[in-house]
Protein backbone atom coordinates (compact mmCIF):
# COMPACT_ATOMS: atom_id res chain seq x y z
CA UNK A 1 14.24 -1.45 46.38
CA UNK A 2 16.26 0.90 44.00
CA UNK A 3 16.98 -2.08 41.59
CA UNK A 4 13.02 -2.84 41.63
CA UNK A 5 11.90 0.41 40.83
CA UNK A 6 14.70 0.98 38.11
CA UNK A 7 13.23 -1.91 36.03
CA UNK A 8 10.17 -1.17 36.49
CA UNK A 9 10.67 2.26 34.71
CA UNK A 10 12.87 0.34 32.02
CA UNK A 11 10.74 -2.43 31.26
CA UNK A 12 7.70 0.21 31.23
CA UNK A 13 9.84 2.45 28.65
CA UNK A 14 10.76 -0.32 26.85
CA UNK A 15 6.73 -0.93 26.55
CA UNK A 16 6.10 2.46 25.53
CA UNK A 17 9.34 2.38 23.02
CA UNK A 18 7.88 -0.84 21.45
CA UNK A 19 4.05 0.59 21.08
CA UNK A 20 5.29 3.42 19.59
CA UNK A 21 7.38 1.92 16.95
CA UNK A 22 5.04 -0.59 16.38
CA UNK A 23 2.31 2.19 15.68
CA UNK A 24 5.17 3.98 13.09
CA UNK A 25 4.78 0.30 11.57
CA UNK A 26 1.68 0.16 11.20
CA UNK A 27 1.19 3.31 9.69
CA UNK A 28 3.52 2.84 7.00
CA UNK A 29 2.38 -0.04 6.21
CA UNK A 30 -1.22 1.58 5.28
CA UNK A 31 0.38 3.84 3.49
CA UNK A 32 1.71 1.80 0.84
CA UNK A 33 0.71 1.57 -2.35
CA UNK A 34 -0.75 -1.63 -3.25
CA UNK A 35 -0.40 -3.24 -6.73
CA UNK A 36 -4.25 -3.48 -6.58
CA UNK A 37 -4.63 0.32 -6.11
CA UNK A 38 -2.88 0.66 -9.62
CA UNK A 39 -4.98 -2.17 -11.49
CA UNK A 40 -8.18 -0.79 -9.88
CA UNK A 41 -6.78 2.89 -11.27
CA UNK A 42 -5.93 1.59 -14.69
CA UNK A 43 -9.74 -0.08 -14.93
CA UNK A 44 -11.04 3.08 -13.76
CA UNK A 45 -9.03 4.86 -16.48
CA UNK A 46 -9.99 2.72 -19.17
CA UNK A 47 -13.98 2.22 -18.16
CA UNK A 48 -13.57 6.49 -18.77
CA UNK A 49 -12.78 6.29 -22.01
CA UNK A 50 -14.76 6.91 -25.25
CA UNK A 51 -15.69 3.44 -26.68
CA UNK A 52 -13.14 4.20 -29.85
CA UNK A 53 -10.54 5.02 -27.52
CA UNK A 54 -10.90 1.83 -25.65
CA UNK A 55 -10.96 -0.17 -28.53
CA UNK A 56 -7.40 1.60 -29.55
CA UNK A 57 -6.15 0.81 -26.22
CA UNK A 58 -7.26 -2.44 -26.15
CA UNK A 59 -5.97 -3.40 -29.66
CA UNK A 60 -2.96 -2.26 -28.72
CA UNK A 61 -2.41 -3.71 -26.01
CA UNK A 62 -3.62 -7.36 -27.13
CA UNK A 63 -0.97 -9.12 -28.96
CA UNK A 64 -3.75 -11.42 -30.57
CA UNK A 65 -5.91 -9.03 -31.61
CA UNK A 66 -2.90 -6.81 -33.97
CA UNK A 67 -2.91 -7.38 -37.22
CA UNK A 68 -0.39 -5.76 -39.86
């Protein structure tokens, strides 16, 4: 009866053990930064700019587009 109870309590800590660090997980996962965050930052940055600013940026930027 002992042995019953005692794995009852460790299989049920072991639950709560795993839910828990799964949670932490998840968390951290959401916490991330995603290399869509900073693309979606840079477009916002560059929709702000003036229009002669933008064209700067993109001329640099555009290997095509340089001319020296």
């Amino acid at each position: 009866m002992i042995a019953v109870s005692f794995l009852t309590e460790l299989f049920a800590f072991l639950a709560v053990l795993s839910g828990s660090t799964l949670l932490v997980l998840i968390y951290l996962d959401n916490r991330k930064v995603r290399i869509d965050d900073g693309i979606a930052k840079f477009r916002r940055h560059i929709d702000a700019l003036s229009p002669e600013a933008r064209r700067n940026s993109v001329h640099f930027n555009n290997p095509d587009d340089r001319r020296e």
